[in-house]
N, C-alpha and C. Protein backbone atom coordinates (compact mmCIF):
# COMPACT_ATOMS: atom_id res chain seq x y z
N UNK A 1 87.23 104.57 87.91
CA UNK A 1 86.33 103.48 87.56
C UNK A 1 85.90 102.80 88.87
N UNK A 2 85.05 102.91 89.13
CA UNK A 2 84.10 101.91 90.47
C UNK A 2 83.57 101.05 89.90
N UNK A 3 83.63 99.82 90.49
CA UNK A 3 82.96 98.36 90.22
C UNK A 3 81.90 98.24 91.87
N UNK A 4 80.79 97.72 90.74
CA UNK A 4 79.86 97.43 91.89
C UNK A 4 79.75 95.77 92.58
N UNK A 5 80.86 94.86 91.91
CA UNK A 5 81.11 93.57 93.00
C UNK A 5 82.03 93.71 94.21
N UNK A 6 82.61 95.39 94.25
CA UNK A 6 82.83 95.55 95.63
C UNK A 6 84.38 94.56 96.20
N UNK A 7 84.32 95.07 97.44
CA UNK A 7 85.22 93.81 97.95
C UNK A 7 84.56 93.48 99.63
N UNK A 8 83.83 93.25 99.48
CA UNK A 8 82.49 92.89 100.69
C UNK A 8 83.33 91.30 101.25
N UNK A 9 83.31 90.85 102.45
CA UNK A 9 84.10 89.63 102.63
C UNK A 9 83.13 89.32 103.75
N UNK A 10 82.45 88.08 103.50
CA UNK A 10 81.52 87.09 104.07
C UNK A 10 81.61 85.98 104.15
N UNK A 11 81.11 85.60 105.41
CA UNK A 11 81.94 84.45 105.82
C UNK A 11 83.03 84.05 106.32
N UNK A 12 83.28 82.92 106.73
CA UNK A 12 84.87 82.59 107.17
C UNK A 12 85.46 82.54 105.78
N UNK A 13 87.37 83.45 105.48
CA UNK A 13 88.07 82.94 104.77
C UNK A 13 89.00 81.98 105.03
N UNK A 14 89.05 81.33 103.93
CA UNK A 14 90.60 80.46 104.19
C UNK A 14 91.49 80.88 104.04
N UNK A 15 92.23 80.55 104.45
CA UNK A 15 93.61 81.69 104.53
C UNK A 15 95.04 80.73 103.79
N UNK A 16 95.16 80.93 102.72
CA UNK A 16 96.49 80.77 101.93
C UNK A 16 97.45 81.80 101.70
N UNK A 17 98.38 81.21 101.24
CA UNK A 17 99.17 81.88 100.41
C UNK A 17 98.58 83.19 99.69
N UNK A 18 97.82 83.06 98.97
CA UNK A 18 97.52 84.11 97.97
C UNK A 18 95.84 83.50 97.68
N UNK A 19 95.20 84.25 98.74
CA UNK A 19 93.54 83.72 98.35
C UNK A 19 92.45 84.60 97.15
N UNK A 20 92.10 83.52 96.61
CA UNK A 20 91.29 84.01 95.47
C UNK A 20 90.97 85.59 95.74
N UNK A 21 90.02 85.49 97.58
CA UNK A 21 89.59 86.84 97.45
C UNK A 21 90.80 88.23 97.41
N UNK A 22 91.98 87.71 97.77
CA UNK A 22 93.82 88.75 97.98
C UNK A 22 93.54 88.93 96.46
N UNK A 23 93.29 88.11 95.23
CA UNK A 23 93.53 88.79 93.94
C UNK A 23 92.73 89.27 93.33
N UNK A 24 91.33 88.85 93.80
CA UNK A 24 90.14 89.79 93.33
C UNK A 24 90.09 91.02 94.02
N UNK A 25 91.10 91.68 95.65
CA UNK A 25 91.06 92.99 95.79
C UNK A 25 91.97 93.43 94.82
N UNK A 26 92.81 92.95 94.80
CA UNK A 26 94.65 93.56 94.03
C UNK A 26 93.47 93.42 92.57
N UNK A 27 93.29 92.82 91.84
CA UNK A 27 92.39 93.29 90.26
C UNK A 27 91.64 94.32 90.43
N UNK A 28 90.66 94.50 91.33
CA UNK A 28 89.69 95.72 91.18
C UNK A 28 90.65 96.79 91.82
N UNK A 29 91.53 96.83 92.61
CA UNK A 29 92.09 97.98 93.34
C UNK A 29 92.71 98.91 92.23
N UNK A 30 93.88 97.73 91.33
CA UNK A 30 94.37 98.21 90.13
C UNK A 30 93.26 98.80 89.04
N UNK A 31 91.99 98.31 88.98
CA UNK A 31 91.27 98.43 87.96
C UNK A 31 90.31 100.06 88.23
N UNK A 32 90.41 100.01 89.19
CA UNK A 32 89.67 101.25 89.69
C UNK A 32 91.07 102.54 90.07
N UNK A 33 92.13 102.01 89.83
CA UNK A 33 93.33 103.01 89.24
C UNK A 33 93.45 103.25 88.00
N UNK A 34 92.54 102.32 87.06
CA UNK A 34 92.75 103.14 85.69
C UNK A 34 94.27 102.18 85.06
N UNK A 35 94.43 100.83 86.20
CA UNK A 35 95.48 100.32 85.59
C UNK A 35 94.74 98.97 84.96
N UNK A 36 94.28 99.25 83.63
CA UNK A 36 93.58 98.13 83.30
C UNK A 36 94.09 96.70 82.82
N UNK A 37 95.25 96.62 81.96
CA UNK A 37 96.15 96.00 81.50
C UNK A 37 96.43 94.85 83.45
N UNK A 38 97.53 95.97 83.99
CA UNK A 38 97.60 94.79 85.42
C UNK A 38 96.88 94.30 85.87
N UNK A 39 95.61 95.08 85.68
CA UNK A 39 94.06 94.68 86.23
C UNK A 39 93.88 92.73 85.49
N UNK A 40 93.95 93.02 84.57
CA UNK A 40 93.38 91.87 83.52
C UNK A 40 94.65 90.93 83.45
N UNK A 41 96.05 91.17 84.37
CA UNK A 41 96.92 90.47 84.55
C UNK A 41 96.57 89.47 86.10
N UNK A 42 96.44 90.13 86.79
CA UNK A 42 95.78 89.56 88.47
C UNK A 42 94.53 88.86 87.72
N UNK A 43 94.03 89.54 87.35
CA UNK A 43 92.53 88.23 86.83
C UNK A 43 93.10 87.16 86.80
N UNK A 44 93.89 87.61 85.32
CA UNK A 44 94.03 85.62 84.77
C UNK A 44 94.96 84.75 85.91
N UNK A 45 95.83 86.25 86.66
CA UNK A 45 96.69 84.90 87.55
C UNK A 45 95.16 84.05 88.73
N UNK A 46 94.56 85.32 89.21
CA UNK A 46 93.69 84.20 89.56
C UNK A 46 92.88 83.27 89.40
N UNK A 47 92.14 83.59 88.23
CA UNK A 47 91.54 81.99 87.71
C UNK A 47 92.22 80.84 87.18
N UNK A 48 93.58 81.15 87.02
CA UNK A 48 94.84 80.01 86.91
C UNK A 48 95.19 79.20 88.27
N UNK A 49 95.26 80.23 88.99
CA UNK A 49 95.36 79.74 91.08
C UNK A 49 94.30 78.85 91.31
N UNK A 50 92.95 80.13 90.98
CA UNK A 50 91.48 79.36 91.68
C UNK A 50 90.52 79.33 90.63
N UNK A 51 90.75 78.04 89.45
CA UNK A 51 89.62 77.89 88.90
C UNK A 51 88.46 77.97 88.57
N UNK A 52 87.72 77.73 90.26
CA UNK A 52 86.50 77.21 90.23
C UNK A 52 86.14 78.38 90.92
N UNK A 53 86.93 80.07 90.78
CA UNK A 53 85.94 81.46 91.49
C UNK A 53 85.27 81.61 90.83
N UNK A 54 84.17 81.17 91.18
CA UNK A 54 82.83 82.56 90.22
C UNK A 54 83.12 83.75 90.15
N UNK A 55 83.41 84.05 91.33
CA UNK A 55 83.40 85.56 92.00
C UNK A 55 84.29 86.43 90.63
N UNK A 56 85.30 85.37 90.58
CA UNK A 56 86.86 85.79 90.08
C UNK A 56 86.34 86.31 88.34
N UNK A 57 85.24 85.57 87.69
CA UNK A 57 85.08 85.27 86.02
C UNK A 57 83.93 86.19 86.09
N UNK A 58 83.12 86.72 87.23
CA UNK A 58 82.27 87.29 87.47
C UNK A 58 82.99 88.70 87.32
N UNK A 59 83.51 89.07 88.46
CA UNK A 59 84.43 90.54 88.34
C UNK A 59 85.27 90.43 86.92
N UNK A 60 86.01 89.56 86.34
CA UNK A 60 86.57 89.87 85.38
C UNK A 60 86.15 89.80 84.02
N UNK A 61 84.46 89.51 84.29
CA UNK A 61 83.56 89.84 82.67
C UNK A 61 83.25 91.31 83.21
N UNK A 62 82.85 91.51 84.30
CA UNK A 62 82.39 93.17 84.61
C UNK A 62 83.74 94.18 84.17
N UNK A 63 84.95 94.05 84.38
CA UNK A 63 86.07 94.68 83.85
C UNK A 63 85.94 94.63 82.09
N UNK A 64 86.13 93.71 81.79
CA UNK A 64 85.69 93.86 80.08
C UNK A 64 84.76 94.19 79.54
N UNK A 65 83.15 94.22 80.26
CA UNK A 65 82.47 94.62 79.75
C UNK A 65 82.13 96.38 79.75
N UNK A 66 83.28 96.99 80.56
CA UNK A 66 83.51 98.36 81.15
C UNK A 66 84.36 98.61 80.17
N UNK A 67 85.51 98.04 79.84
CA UNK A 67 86.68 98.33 78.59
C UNK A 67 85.84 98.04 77.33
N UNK A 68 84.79 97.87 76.98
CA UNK A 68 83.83 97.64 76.24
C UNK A 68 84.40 96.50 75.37
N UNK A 69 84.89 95.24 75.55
CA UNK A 69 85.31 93.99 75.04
C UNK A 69 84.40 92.84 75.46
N UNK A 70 83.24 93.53 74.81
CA UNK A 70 81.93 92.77 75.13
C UNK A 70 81.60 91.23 75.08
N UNK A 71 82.41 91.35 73.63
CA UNK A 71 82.64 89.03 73.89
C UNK A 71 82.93 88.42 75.01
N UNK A 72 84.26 89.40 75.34
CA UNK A 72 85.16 88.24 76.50
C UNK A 72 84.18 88.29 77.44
N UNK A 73 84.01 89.90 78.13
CA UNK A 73 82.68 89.89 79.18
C UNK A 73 81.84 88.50 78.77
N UNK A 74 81.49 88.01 77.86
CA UNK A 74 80.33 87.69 77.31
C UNK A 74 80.68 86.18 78.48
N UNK A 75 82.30 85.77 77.72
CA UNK A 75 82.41 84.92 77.32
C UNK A 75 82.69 84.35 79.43
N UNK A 76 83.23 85.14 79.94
CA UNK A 76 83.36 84.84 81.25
C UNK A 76 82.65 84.58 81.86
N UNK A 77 81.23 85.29 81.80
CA UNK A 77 80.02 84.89 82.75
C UNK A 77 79.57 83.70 82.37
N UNK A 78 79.64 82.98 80.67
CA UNK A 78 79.26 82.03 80.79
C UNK A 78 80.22 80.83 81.60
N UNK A 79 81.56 80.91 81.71
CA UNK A 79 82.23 80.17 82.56
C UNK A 79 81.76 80.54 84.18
N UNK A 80 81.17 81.30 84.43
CA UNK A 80 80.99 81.58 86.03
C UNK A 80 79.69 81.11 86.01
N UNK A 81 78.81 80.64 84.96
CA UNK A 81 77.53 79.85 85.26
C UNK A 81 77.93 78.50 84.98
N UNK A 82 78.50 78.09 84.08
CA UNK A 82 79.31 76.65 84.27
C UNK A 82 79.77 75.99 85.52
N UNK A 83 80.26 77.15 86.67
CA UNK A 83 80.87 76.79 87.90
C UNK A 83 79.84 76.85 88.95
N UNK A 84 78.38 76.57 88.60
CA UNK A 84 77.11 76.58 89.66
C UNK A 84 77.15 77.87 90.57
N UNK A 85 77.04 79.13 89.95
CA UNK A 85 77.14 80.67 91.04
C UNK A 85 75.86 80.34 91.83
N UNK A 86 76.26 80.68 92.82
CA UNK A 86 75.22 81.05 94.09
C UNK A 86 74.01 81.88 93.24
N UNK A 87 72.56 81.29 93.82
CA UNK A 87 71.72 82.54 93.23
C UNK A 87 71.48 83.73 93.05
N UNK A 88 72.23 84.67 94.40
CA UNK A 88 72.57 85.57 93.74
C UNK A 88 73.77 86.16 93.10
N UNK A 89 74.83 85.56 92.81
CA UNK A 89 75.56 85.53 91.92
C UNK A 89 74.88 85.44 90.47
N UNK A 90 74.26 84.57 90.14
CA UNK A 90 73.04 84.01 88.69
C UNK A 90 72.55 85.04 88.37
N UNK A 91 71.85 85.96 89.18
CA UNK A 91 70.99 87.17 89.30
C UNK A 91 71.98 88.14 88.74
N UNK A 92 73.19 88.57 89.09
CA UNK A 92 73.66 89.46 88.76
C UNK A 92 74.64 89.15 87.25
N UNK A 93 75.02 87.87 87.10
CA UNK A 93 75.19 87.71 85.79
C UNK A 93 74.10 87.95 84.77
N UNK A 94 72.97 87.40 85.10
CA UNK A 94 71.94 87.74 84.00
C UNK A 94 71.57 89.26 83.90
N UNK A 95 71.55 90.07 84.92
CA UNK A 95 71.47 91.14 84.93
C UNK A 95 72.55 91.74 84.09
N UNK A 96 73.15 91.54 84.73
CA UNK A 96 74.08 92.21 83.14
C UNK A 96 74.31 91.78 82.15
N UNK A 97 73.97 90.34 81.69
CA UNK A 97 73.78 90.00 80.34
C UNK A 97 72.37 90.74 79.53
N UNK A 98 71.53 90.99 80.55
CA UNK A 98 70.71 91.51 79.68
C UNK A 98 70.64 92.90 79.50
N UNK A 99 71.35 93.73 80.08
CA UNK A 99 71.27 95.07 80.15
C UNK A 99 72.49 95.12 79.27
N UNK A 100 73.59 94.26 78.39
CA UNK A 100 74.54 94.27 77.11
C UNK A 100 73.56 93.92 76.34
N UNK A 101 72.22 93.06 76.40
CA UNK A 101 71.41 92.77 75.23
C UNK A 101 71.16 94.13 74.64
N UNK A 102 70.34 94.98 75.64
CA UNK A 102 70.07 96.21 75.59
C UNK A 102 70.61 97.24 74.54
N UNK A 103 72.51 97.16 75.08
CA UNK A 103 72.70 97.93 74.60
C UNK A 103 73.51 97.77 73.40
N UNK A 104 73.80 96.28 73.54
CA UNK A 104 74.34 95.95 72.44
C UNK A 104 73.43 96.30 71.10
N UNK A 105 71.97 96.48 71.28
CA UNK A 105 71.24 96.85 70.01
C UNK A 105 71.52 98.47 69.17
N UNK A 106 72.31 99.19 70.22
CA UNK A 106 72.38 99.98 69.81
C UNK A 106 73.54 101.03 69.47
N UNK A 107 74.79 99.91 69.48
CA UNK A 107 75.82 100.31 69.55
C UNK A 107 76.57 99.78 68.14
N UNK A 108 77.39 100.79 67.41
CA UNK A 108 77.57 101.05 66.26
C UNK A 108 79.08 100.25 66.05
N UNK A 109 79.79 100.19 67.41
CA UNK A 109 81.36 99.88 66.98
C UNK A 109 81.63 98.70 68.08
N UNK A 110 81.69 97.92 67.61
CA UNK A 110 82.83 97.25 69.14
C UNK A 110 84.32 96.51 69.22
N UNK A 111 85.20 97.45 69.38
CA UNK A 111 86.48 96.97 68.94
C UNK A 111 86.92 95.49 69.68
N UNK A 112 88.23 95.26 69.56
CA UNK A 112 88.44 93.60 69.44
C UNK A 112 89.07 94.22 70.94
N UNK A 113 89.08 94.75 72.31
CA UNK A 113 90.58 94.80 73.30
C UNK A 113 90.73 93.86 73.98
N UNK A 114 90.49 92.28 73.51
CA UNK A 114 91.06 90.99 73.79
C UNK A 114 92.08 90.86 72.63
N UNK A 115 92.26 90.96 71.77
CA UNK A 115 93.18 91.42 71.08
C UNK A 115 94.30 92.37 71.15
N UNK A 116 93.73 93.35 71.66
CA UNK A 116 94.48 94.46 71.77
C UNK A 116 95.65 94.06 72.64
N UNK A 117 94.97 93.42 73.56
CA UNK A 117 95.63 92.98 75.07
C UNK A 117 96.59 91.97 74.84
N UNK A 118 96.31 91.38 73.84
CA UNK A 118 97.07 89.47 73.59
C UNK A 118 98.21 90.37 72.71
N UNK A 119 97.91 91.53 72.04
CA UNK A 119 99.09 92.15 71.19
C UNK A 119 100.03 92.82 72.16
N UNK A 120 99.28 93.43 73.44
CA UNK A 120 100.53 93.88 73.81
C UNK A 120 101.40 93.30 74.96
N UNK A 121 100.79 91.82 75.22
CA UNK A 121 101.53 91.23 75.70
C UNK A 121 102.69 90.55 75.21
N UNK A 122 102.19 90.22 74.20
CA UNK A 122 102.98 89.63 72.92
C UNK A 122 104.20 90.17 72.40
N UNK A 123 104.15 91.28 72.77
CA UNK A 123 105.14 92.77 72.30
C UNK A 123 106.12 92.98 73.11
């Protein structure tokens, strides 16, 4: 699985403990291993750490909307436009909201794997 938000690093970082951008590589690194579950574990630890990443709700609607759990996707980008994204950040959320408009017209099934996921954590 390749993700096209990349891990591109611009700008000066700040350097913590554990920086937003350290868990948005460790999510896509895992996620592009096919380890989707840990993948969607590093997410939430990072938007628990760093709230206010776009970057972070941005990559982790593009992961769901790839596991085809099209709500949550849905539901993340609208929290990463809540958090004022850079314009082109905006650009690429709408871009892919509208290319799920697309295909959401033509798709027959869409299972619940925000569910799936809350069950097997739960377990």
């Amino acid at each position: 699985m390749r993700f096209a938000f990349g891990r591109e690093k611009k700008g000066p970082v700040r350097y913590s403990e554990e920086t937003a951008r350290e868990w948005i590589d460790r999510a896509v690194a895992l996620a592009e291993e096919g380890k989707v579950y840990p993948a969607m574990d590093a997410f939430e630890t990072l938007l628990n750490l760093h709230p206010d990443c776009v970057q972070g709700y941005i990559a982790f609607g593009i992961l769901y909307i790839r596991v085809g759990a099209i709500p949550k996707g849905r539901e993340l980008f609208q929290k990463a436009l809540a958090h004022e994204p850079t314009p082109p950040q905006k650009l690429q959320i709408e871009s892919i909201l509208r290319e799920q408009d697309r295909l959401d017209r033509k798709r027959l099934y869409r299972p619940d794997f925000a569910a799936l996921h809350n069950q097997r954590r739960n377990s």
